[in-house]
Protein backbone atom coordinates (compact mmCIF):
# COMPACT_ATOMS: atom_id res chain seq x y z
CA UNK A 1 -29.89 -21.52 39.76
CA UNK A 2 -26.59 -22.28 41.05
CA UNK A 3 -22.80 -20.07 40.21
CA UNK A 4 -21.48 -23.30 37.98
CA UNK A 5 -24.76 -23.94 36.01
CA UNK A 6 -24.76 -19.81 35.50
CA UNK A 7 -21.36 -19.88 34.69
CA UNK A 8 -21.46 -22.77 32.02
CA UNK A 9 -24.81 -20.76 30.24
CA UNK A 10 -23.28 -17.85 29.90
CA UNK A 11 -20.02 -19.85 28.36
CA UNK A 12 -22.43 -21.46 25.96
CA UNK A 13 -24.11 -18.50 24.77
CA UNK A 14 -20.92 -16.88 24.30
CA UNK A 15 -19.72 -19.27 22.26
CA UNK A 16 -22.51 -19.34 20.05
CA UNK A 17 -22.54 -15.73 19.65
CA UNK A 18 -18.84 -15.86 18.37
CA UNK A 19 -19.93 -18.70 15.77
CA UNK A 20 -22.83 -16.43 14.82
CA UNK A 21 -20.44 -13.12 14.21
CA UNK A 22 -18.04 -15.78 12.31
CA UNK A 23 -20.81 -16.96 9.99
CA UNK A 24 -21.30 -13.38 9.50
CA UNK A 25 -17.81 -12.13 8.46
CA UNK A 26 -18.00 -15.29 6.42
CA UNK A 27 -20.90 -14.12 4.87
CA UNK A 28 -20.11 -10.38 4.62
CA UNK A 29 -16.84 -11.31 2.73
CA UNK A 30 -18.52 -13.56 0.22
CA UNK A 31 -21.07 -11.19 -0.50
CA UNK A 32 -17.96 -8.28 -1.20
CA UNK A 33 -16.72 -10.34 -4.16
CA UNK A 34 -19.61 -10.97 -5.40
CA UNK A 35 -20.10 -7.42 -5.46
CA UNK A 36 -16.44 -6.98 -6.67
CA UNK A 37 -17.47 -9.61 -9.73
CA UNK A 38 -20.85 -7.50 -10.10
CA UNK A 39 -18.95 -4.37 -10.54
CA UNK A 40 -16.33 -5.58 -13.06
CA UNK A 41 -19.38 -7.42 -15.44
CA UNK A 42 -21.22 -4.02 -15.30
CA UNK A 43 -17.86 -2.09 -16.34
CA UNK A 44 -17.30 -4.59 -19.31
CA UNK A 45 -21.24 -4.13 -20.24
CA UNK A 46 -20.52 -0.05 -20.85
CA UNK A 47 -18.32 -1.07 -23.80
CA UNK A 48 -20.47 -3.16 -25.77
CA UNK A 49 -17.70 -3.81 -28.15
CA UNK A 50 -15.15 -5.80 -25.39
CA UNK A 51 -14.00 -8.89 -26.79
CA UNK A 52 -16.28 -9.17 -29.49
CA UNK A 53 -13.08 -9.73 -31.95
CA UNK A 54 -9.74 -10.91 -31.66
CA UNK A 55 -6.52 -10.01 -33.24
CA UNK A 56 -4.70 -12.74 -34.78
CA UNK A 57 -2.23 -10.76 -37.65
CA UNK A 58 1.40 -12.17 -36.49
């Protein structure tokens, strides 16, 4: 195998492996807030009486 045909497989590679980690962060950050999301349904669960009534006196 020749320098240039080295050369451009190792480019190629690279640049998948930088999509790869990008789908990842992507990934990793959409799975936080969901997490974030998870957290604040379970908080609201603990007080079973949240928003079951509303104040309307004026």
């Amino acid at each position: 195998m020749d320098i240039a045909a080295l050369s451009m497989s190792l480019s190629q590679m690279k640049v998948a492996q930088e999509a790869s980690v990008s789908v990842m962060k992507l990934a990793m950050d959409t799975a936080q807030g969901q997490m974030q999301d998870l957290t604040k349904i379970m908080e609201q669960s603990v007080n079973p009486n949240l928003g079951t009534s509303i104040d309307i006196k004026g």
